[in-house]
PDBML (XML) file of the C-alpha atoms, coordinates in Angstrom:
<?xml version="1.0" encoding="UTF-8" ?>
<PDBx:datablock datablockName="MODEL"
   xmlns:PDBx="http://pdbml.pdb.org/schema/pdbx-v50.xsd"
   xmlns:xsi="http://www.w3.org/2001/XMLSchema-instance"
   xsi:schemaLocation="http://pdbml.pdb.org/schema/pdbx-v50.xsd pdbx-v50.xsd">
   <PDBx:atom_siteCategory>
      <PDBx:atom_site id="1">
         <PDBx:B_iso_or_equiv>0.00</PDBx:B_iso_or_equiv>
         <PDBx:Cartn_x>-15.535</PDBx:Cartn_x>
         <PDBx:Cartn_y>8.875</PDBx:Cartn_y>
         <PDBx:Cartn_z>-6.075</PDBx:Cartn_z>
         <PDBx:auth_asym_id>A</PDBx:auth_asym_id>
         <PDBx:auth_atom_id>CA</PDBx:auth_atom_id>
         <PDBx:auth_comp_id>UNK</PDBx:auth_comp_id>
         <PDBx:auth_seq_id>1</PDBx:auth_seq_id>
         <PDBx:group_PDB>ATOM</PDBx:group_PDB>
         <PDBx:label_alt_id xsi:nil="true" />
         <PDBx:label_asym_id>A</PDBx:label_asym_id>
         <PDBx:label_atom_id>CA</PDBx:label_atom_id>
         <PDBx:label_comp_id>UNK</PDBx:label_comp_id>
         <PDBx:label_entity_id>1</PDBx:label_entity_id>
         <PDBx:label_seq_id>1</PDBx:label_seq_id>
         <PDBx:occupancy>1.00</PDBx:occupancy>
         <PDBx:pdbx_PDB_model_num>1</PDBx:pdbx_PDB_model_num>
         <PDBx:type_symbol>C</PDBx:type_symbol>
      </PDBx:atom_site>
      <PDBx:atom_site id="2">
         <PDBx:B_iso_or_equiv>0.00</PDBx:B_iso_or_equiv>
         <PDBx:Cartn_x>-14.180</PDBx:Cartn_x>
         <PDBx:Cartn_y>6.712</PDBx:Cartn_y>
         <PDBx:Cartn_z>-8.940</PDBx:Cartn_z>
         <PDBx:auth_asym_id>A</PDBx:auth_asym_id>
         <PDBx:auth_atom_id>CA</PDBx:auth_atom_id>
         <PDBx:auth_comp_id>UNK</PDBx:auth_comp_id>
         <PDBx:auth_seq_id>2</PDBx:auth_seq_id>
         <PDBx:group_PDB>ATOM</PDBx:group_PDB>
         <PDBx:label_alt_id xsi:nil="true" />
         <PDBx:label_asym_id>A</PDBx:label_asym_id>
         <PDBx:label_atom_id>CA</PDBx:label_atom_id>
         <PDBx:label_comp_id>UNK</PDBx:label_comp_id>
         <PDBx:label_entity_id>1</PDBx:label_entity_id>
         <PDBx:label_seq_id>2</PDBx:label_seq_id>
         <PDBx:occupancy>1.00</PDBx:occupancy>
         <PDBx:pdbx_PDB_model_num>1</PDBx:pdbx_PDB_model_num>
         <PDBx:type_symbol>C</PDBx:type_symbol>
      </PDBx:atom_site>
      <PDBx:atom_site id="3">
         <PDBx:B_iso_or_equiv>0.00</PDBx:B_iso_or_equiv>
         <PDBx:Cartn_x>-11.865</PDBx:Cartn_x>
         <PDBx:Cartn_y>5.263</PDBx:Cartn_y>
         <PDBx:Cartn_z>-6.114</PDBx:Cartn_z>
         <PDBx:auth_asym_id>A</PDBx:auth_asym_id>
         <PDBx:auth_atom_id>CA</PDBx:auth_atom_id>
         <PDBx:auth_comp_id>UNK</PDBx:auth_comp_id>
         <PDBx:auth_seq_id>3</PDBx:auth_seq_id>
         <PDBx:group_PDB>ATOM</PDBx:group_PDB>
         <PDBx:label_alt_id xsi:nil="true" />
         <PDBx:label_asym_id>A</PDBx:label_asym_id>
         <PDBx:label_atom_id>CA</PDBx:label_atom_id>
         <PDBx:label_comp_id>UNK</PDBx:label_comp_id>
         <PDBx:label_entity_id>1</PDBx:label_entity_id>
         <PDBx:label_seq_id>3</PDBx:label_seq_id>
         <PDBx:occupancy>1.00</PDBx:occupancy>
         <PDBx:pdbx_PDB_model_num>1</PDBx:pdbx_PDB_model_num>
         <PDBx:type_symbol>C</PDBx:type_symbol>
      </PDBx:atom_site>
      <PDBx:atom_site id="4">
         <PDBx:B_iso_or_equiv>0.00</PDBx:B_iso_or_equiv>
         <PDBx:Cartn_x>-14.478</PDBx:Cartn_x>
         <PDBx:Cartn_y>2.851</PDBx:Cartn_y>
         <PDBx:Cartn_z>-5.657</PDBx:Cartn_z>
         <PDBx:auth_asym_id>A</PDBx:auth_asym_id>
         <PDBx:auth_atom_id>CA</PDBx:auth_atom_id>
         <PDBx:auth_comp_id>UNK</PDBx:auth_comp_id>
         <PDBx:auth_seq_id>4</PDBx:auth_seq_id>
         <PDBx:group_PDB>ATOM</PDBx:group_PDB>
         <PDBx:label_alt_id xsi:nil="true" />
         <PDBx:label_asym_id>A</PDBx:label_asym_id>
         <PDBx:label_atom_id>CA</PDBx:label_atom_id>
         <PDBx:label_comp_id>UNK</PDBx:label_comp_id>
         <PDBx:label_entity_id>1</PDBx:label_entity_id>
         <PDBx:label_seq_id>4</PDBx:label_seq_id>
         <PDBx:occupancy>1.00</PDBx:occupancy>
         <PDBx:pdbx_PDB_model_num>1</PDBx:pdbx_PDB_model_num>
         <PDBx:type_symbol>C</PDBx:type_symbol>
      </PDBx:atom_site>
      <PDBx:atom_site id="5">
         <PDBx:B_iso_or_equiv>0.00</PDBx:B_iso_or_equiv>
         <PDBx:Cartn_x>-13.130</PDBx:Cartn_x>
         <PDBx:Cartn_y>1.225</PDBx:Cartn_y>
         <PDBx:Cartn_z>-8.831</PDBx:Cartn_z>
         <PDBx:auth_asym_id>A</PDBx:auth_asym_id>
         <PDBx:auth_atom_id>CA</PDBx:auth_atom_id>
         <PDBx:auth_comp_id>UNK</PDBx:auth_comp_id>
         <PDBx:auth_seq_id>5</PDBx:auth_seq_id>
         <PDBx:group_PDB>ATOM</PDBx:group_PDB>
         <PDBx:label_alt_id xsi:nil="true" />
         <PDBx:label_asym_id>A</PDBx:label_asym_id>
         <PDBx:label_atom_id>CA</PDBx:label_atom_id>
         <PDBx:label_comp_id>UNK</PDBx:label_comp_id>
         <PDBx:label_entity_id>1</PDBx:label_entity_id>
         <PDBx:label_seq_id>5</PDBx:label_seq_id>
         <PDBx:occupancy>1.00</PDBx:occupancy>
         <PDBx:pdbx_PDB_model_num>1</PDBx:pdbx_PDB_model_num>
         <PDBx:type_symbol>C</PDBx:type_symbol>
      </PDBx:atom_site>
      <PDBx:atom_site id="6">
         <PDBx:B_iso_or_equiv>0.00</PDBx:B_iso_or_equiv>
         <PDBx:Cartn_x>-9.209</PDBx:Cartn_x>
         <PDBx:Cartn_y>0.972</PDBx:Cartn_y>
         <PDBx:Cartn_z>-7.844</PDBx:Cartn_z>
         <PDBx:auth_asym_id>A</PDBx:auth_asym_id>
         <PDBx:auth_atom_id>CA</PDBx:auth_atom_id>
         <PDBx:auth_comp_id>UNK</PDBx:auth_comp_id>
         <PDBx:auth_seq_id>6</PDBx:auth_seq_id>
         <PDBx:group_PDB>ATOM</PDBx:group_PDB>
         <PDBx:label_alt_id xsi:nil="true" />
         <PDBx:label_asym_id>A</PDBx:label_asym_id>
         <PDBx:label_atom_id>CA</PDBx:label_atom_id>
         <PDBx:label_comp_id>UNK</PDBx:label_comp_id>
         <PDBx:label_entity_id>1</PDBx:label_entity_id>
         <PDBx:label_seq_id>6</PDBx:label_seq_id>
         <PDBx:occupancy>1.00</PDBx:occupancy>
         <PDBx:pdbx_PDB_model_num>1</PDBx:pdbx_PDB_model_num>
         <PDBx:type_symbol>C</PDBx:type_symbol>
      </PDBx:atom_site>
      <PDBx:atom_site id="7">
         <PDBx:B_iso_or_equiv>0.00</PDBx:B_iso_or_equiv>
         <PDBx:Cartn_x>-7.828</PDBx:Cartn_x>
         <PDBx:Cartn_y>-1.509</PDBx:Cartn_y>
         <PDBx:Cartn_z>-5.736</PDBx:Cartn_z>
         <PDBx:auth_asym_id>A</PDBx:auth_asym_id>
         <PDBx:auth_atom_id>CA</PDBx:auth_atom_id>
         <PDBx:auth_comp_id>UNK</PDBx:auth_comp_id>
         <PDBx:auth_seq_id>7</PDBx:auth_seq_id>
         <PDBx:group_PDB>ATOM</PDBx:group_PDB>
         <PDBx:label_alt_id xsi:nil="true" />
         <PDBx:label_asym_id>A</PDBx:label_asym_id>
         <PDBx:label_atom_id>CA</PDBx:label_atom_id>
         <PDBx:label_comp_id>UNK</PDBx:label_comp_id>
         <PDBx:label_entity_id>1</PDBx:label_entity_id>
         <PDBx:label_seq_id>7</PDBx:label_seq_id>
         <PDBx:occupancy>1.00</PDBx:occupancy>
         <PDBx:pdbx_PDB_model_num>1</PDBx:pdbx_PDB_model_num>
         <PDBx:type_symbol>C</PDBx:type_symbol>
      </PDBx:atom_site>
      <PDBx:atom_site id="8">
         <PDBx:B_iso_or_equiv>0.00</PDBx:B_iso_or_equiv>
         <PDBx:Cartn_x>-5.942</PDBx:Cartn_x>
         <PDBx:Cartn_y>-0.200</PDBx:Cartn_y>
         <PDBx:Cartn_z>-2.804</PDBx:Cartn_z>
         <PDBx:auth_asym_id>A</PDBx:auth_asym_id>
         <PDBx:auth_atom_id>CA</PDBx:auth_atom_id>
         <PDBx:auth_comp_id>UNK</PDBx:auth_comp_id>
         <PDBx:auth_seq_id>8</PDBx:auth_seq_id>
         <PDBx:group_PDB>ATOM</PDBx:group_PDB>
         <PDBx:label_alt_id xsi:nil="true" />
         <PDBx:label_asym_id>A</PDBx:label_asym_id>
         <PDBx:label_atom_id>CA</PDBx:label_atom_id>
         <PDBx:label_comp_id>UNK</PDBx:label_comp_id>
         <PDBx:label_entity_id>1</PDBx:label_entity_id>
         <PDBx:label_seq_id>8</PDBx:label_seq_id>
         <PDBx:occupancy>1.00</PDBx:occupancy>
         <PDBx:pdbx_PDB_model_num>1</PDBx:pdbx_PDB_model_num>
         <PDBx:type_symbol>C</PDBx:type_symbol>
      </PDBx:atom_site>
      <PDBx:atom_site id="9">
         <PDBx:B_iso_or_equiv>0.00</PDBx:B_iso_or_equiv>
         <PDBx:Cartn_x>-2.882</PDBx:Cartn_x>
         <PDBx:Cartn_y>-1.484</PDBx:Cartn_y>
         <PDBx:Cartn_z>-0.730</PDBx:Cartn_z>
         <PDBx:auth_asym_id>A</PDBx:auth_asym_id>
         <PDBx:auth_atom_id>CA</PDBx:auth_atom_id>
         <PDBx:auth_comp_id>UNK</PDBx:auth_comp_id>
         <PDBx:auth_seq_id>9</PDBx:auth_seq_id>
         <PDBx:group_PDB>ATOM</PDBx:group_PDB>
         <PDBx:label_alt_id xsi:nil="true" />
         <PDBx:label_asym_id>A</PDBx:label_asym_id>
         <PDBx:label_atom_id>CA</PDBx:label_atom_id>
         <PDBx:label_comp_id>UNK</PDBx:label_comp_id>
         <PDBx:label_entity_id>1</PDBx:label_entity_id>
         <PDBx:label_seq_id>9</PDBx:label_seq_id>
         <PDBx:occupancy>1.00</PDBx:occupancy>
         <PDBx:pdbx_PDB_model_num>1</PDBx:pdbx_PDB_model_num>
         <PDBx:type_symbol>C</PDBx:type_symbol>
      </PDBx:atom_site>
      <PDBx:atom_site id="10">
         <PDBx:B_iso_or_equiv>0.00</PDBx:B_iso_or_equiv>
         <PDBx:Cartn_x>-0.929</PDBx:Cartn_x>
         <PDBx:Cartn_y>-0.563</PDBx:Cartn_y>
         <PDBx:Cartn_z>1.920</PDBx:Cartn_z>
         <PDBx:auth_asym_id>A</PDBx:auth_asym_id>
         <PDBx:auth_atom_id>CA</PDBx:auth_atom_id>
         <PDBx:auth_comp_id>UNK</PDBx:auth_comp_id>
         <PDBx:auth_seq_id>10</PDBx:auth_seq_id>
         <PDBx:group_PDB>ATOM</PDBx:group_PDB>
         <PDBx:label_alt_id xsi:nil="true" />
         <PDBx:label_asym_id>A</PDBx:label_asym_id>
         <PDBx:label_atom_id>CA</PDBx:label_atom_id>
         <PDBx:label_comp_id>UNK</PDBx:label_comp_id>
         <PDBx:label_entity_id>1</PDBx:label_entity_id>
         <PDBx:label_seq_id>10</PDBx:label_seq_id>
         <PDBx:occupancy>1.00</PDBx:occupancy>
         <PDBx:pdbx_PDB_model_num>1</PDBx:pdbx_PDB_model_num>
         <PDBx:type_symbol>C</PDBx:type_symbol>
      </PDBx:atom_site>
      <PDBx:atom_site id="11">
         <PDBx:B_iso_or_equiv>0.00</PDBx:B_iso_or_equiv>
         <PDBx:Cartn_x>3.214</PDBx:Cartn_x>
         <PDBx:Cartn_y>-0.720</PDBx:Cartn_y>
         <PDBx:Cartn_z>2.044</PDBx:Cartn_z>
         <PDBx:auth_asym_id>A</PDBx:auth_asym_id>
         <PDBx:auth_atom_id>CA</PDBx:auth_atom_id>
         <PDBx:auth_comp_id>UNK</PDBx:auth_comp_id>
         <PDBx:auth_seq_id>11</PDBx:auth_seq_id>
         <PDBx:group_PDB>ATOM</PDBx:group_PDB>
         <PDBx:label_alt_id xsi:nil="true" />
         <PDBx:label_asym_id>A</PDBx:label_asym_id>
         <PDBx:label_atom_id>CA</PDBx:label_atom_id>
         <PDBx:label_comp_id>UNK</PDBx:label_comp_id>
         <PDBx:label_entity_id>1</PDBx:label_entity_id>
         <PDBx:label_seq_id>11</PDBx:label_seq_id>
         <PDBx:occupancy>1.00</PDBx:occupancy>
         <PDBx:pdbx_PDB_model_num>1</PDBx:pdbx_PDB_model_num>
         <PDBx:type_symbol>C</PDBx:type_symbol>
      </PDBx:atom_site>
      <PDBx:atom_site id="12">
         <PDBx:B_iso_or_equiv>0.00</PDBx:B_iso_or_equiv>
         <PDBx:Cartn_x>5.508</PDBx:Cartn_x>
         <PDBx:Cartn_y>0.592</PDBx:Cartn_y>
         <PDBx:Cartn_z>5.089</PDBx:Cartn_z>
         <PDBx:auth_asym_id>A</PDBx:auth_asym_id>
         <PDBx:auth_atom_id>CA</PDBx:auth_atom_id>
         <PDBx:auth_comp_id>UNK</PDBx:auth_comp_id>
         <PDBx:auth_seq_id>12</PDBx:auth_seq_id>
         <PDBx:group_PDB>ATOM</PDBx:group_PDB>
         <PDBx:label_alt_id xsi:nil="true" />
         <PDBx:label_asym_id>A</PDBx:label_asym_id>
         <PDBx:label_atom_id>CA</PDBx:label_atom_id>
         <PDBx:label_comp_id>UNK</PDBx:label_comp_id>
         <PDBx:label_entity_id>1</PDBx:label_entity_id>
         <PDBx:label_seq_id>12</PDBx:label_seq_id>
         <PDBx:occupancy>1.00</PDBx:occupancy>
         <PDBx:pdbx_PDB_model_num>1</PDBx:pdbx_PDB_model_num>
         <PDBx:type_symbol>C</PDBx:type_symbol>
      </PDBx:atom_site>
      <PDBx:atom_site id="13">
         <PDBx:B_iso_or_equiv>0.00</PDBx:B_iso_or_equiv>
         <PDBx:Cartn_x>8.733</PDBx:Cartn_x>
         <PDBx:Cartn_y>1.590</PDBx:Cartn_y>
         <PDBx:Cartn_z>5.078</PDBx:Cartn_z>
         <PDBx:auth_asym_id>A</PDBx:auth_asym_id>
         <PDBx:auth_atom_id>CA</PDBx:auth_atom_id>
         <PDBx:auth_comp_id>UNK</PDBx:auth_comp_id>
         <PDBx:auth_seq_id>13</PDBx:auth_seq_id>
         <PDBx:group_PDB>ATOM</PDBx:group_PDB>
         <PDBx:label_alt_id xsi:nil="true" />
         <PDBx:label_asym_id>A</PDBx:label_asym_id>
         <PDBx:label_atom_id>CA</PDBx:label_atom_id>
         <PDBx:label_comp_id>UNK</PDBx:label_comp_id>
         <PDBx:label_entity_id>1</PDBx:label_entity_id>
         <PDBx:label_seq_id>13</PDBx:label_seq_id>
         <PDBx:occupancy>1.00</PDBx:occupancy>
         <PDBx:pdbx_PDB_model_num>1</PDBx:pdbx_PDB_model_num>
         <PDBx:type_symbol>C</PDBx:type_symbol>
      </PDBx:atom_site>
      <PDBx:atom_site id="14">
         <PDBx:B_iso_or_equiv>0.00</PDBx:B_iso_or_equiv>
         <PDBx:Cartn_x>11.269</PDBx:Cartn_x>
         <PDBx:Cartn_y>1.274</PDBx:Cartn_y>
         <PDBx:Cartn_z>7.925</PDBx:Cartn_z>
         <PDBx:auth_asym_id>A</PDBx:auth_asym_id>
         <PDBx:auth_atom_id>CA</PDBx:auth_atom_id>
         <PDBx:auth_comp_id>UNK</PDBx:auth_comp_id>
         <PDBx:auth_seq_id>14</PDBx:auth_seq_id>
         <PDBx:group_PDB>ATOM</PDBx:group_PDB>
         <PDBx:label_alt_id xsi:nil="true" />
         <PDBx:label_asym_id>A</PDBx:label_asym_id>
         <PDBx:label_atom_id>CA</PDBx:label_atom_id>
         <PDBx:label_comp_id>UNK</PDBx:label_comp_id>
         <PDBx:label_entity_id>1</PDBx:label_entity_id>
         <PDBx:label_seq_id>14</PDBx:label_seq_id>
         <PDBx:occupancy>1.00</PDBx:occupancy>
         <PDBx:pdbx_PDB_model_num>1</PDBx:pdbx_PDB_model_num>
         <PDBx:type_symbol>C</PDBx:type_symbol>
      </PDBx:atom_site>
      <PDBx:atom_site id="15">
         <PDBx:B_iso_or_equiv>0.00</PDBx:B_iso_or_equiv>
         <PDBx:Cartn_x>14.017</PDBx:Cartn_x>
         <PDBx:Cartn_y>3.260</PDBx:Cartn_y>
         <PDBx:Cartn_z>8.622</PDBx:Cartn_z>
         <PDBx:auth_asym_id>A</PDBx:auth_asym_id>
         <PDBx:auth_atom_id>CA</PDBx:auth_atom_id>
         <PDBx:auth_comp_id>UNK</PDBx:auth_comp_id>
         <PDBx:auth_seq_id>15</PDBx:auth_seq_id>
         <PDBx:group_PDB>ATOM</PDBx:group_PDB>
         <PDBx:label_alt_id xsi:nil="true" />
         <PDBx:label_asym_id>A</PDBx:label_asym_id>
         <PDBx:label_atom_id>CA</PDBx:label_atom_id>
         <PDBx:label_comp_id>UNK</PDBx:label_comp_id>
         <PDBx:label_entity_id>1</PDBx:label_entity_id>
         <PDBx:label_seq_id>15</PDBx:label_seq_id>
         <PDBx:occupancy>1.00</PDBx:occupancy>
         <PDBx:pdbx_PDB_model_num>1</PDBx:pdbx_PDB_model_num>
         <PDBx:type_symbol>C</PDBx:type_symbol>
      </PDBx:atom_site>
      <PDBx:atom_site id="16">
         <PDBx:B_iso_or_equiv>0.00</PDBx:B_iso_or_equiv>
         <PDBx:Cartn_x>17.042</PDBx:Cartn_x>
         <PDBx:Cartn_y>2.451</PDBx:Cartn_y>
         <PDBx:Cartn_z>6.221</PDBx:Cartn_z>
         <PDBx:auth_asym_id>A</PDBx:auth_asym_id>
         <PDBx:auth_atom_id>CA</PDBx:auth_atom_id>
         <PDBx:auth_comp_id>UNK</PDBx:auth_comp_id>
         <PDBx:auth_seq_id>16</PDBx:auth_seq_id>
         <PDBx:group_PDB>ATOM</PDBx:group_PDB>
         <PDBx:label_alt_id xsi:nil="true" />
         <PDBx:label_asym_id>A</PDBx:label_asym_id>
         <PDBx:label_atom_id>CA</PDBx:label_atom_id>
         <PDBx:label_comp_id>UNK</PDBx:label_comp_id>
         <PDBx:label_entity_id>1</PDBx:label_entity_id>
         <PDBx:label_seq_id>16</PDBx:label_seq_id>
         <PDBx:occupancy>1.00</PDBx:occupancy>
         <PDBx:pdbx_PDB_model_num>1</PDBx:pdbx_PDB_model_num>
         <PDBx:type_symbol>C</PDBx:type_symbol>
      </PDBx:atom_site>
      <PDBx:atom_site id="17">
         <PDBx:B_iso_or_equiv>0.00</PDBx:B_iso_or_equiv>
         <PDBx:Cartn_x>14.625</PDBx:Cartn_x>
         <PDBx:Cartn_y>-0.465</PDBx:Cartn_y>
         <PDBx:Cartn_z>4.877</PDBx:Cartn_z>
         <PDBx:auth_asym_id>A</PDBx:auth_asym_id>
         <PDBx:auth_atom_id>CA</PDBx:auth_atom_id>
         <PDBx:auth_comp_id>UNK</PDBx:auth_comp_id>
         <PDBx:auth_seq_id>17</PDBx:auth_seq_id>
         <PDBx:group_PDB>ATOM</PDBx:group_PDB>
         <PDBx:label_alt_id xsi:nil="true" />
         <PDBx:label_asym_id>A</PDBx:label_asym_id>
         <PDBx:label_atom_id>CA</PDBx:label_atom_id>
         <PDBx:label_comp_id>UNK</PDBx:label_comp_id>
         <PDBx:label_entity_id>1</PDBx:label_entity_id>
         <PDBx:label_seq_id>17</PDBx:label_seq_id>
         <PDBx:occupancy>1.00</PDBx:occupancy>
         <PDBx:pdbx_PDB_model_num>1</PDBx:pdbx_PDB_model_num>
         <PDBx:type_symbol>C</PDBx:type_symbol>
      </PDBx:atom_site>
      <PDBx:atom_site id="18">
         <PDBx:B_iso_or_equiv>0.00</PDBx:B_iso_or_equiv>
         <PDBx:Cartn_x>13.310</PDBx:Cartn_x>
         <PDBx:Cartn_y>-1.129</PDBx:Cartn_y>
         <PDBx:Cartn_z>1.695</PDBx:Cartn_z>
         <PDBx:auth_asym_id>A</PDBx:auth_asym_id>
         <PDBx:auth_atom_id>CA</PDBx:auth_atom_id>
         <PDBx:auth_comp_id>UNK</PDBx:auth_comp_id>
         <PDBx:auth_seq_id>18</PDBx:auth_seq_id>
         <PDBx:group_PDB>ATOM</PDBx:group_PDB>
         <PDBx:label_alt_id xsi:nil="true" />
         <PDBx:label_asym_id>A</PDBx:label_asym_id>
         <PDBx:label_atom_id>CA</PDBx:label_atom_id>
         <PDBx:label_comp_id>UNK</PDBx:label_comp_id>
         <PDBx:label_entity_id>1</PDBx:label_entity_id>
         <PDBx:label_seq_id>18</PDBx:label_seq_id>
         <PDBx:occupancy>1.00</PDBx:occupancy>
         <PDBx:pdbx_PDB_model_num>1</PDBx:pdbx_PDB_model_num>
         <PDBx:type_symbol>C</PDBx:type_symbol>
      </PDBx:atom_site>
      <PDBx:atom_site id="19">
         <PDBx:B_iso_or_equiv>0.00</PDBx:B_iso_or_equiv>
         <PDBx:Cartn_x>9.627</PDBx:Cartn_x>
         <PDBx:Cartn_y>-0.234</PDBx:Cartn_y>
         <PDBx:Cartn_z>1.115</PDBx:Cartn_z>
         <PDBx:auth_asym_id>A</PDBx:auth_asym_id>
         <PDBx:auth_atom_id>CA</PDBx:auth_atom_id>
         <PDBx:auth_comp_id>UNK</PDBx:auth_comp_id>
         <PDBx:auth_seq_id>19</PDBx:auth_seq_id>
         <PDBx:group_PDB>ATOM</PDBx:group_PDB>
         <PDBx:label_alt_id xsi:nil="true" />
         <PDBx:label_asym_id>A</PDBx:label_asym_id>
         <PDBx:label_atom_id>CA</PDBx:label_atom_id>
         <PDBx:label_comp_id>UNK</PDBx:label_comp_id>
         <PDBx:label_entity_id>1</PDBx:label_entity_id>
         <PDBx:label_seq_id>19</PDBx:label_seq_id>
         <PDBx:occupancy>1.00</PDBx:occupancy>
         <PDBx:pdbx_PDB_model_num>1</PDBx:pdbx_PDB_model_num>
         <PDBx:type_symbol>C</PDBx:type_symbol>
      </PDBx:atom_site>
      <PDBx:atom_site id="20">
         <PDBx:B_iso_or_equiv>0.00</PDBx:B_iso_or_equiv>
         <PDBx:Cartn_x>7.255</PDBx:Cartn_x>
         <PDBx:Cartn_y>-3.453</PDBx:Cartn_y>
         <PDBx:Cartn_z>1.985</PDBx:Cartn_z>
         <PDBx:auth_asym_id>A</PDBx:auth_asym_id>
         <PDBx:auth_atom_id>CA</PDBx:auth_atom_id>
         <PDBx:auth_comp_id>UNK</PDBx:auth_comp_id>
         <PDBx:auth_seq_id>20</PDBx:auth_seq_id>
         <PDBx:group_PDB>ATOM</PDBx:group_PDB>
         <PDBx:label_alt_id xsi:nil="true" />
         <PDBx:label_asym_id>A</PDBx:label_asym_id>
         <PDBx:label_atom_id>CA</PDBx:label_atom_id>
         <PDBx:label_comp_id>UNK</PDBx:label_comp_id>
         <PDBx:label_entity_id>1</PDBx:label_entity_id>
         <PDBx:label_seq_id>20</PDBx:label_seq_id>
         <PDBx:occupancy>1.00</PDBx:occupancy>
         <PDBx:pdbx_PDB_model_num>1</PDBx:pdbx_PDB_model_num>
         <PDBx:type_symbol>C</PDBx:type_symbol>
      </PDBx:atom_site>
      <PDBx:atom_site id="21">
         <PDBx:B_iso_or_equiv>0.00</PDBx:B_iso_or_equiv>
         <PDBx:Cartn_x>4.291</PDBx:Cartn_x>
         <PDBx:Cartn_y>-4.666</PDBx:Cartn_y>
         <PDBx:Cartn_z>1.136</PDBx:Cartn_z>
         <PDBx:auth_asym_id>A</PDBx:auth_asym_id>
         <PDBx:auth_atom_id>CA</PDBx:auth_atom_id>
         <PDBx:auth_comp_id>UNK</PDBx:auth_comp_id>
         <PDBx:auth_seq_id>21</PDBx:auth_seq_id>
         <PDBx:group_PDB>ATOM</PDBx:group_PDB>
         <PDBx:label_alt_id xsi:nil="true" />
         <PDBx:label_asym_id>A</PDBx:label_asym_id>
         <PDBx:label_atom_id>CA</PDBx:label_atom_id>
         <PDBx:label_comp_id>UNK</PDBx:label_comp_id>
         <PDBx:label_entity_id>1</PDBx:label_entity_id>
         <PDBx:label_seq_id>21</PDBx:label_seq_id>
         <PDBx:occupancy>1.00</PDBx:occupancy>
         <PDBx:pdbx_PDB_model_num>1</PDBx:pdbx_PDB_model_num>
         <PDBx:type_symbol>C</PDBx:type_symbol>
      </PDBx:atom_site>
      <PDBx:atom_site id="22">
         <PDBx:B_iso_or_equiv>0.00</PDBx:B_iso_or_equiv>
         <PDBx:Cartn_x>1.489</PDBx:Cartn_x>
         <PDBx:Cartn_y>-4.950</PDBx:Cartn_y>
         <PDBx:Cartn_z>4.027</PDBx:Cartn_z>
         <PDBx:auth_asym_id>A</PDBx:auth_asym_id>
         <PDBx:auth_atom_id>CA</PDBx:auth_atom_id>
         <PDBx:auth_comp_id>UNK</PDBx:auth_comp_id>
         <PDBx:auth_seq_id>22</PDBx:auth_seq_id>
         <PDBx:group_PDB>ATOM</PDBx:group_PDB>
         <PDBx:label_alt_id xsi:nil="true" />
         <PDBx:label_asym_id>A</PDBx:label_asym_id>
         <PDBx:label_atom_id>CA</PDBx:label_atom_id>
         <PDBx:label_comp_id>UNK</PDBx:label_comp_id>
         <PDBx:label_entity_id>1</PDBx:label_entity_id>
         <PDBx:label_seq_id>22</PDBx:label_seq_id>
         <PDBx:occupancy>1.00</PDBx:occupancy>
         <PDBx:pdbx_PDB_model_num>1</PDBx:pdbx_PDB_model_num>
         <PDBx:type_symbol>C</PDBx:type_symbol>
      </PDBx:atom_site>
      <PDBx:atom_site id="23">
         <PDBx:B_iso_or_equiv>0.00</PDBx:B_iso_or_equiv>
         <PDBx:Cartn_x>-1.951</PDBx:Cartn_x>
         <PDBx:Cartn_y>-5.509</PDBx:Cartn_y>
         <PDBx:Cartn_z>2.585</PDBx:Cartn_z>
         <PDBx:auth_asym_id>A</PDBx:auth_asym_id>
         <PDBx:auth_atom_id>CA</PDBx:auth_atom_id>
         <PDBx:auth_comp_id>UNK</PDBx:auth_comp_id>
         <PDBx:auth_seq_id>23</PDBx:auth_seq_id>
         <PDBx:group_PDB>ATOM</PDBx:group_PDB>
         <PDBx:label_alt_id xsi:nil="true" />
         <PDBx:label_asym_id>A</PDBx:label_asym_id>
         <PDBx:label_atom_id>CA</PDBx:label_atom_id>
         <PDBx:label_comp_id>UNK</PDBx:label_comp_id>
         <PDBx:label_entity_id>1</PDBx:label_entity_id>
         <PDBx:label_seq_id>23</PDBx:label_seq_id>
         <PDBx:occupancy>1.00</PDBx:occupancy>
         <PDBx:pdbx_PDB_model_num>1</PDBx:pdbx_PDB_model_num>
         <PDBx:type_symbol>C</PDBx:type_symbol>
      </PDBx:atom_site>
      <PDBx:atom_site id="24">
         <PDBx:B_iso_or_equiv>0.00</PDBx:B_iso_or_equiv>
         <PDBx:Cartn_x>-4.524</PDBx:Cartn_x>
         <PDBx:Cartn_y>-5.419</PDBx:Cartn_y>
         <PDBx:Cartn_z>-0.620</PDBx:Cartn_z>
         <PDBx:auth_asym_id>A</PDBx:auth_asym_id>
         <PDBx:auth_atom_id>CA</PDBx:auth_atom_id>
         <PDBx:auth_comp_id>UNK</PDBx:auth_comp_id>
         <PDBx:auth_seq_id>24</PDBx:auth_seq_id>
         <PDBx:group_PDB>ATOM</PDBx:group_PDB>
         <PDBx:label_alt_id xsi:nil="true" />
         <PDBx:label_asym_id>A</PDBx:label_asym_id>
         <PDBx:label_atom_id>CA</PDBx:label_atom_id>
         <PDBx:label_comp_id>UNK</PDBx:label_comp_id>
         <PDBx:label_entity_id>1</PDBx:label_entity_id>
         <PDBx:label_seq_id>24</PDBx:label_seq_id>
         <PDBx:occupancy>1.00</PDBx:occupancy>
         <PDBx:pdbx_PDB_model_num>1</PDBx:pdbx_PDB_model_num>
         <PDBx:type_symbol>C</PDBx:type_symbol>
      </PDBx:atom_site>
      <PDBx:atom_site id="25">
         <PDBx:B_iso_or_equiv>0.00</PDBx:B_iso_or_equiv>
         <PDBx:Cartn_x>-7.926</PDBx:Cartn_x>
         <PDBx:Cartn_y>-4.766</PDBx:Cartn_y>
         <PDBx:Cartn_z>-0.968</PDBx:Cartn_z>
         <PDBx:auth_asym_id>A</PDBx:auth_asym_id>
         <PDBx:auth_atom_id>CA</PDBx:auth_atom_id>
         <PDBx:auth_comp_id>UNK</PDBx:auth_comp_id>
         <PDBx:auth_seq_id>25</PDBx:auth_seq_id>
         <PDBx:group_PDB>ATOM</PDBx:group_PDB>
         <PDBx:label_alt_id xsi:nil="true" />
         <PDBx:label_asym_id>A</PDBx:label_asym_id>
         <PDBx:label_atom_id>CA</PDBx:label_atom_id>
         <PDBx:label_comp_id>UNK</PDBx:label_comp_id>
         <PDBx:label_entity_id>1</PDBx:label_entity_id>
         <PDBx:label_seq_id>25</PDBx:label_seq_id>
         <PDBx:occupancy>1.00</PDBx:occupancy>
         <PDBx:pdbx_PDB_model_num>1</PDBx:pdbx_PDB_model_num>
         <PDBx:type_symbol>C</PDBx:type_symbol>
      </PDBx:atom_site>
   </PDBx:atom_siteCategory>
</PDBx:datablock>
């Protein structure tokens, strides 16, 4: 429950790519 106090993103990662950024809460 103390998740509420972290903020949270969300990266992807592509084949042979580098891992990107996508969003932030």
């Amino acid at each position: 429950s103390g998740f509420i106090m972290y903020n949270v993103g969300w990266f992807r990662q592509a084949p042979g790519k580098e891992r990107e950024f996508v969003a932030v809460i």
